[in-house]
Protein backbone atom coordinates (compact mmCIF):
# COMPACT_ATOMS: atom_id res chain seq x y z
CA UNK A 1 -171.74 -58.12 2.34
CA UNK A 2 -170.02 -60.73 4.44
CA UNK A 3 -170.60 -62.94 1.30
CA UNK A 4 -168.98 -60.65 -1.35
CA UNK A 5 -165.66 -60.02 0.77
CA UNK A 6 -165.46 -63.93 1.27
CA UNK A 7 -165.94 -64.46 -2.76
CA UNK A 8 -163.35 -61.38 -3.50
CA UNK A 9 -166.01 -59.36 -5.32
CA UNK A 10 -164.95 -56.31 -3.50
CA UNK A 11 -161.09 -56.53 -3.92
CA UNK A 12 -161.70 -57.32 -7.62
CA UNK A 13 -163.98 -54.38 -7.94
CA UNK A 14 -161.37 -51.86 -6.38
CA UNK A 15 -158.88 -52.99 -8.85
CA UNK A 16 -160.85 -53.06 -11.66
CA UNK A 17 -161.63 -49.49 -11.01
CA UNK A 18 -157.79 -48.60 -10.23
CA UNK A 19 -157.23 -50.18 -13.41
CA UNK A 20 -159.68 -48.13 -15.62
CA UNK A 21 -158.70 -45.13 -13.55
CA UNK A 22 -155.11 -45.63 -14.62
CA UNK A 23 -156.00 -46.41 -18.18
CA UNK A 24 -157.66 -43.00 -18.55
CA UNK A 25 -154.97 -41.38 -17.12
CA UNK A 26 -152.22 -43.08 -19.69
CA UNK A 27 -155.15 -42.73 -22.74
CA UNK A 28 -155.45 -39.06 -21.85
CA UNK A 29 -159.13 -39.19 -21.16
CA UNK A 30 -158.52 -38.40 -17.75
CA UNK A 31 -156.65 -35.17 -17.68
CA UNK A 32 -154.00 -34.72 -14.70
CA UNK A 33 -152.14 -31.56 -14.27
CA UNK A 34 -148.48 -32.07 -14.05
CA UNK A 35 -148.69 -35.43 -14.21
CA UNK A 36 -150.13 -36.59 -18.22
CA UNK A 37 -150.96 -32.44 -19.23
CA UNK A 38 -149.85 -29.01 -18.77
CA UNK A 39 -146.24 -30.63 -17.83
CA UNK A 40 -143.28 -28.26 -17.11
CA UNK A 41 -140.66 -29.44 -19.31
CA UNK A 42 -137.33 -27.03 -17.93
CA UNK A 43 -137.83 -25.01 -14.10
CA UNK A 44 -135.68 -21.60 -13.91
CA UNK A 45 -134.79 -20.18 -11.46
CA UNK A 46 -134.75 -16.73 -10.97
CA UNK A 47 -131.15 -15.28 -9.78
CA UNK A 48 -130.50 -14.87 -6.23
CA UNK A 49 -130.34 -11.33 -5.06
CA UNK A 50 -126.91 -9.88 -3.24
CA UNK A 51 -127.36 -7.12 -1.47
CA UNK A 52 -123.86 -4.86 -1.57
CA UNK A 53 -122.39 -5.27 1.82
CA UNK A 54 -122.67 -1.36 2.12
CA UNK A 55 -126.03 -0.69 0.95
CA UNK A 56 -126.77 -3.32 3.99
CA UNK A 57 -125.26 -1.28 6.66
CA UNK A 58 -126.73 1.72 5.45
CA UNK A 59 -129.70 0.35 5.34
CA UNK A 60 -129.39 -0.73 9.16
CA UNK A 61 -127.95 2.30 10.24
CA UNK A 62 -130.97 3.90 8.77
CA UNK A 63 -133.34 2.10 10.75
CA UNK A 64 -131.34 1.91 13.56
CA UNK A 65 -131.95 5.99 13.25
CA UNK A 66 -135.67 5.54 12.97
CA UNK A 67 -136.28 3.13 16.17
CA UNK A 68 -134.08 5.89 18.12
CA UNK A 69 -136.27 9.06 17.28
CA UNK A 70 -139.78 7.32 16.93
CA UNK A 71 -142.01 7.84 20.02
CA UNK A 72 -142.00 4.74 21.86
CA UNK A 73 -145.37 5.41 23.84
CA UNK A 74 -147.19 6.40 20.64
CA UNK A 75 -146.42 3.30 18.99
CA UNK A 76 -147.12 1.23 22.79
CA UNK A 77 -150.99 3.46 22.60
CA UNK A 78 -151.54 2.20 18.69
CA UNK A 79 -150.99 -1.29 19.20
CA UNK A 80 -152.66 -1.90 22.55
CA UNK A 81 -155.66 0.23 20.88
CA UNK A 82 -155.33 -2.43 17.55
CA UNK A 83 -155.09 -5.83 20.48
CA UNK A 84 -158.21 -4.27 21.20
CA UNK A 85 -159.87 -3.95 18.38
CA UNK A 86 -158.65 -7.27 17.37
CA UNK A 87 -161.03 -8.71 19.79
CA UNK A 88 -163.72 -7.60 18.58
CA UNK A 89 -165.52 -7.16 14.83
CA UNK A 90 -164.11 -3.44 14.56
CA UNK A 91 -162.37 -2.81 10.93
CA UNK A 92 -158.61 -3.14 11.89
CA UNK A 93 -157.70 -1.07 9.04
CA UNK A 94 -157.36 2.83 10.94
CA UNK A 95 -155.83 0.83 14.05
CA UNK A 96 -153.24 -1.02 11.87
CA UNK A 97 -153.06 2.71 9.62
CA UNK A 98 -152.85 4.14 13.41
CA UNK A 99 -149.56 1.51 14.00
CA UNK A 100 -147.78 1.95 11.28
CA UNK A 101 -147.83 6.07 10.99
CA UNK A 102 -146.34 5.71 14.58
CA UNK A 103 -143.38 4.13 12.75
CA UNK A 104 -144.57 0.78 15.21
CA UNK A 105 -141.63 -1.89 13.43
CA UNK A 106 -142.01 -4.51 16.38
């Protein structure tokens, strides 16, 4: 082995093969996505979405409302009962199901 990276037969064999690999690429034999097929010729972009300055606040307001008449020690019970179940192989769905009809938004 010692031999063939004295002579160079390994350094010529890497590029021949970069060589032929780039040749199929360019030919088309060698299929690339985005890069010689199935190229995007123009991006759009979507719009950004504004949000009306009011519909914001009431939106706020609104859950401003919610997190003042939810029941704070409900929501405390359903997520130290989902920790829980977290740690072990329970299904998390009626714990998380448990959170969220508590209204639990932390």
């Amino acid at each position: 082995m010692a031999a063939a990276i004295e002579d160079g037969f390994i350094q010529r064999h890497i590029e021949n093969a970069a060589y032929e690999y780039q040749k199929e690429i360019e030919s088309g034999e060698r299929i690339i996505v985005m890069i010689n097929s199935f190229q995007i010729k123009e991006v759009s972009r979507p719009p950004t979405l504004r949000v009306d300055p009011a519909v914001e606040t009431m939106q706020v307001e609104a859950l401003s409302q919610l997190k003042k008449k939810r029941n704070n020690d409900k929501i405390l019970i359903s997520l130290k009962q989902l920790v829980q179940a977290a740690q072990t192989d329970a299904n998390l769905f009626p714990y998380e199901f448990a959170a969220v009809k508590a209204m639990s938004l932390t």
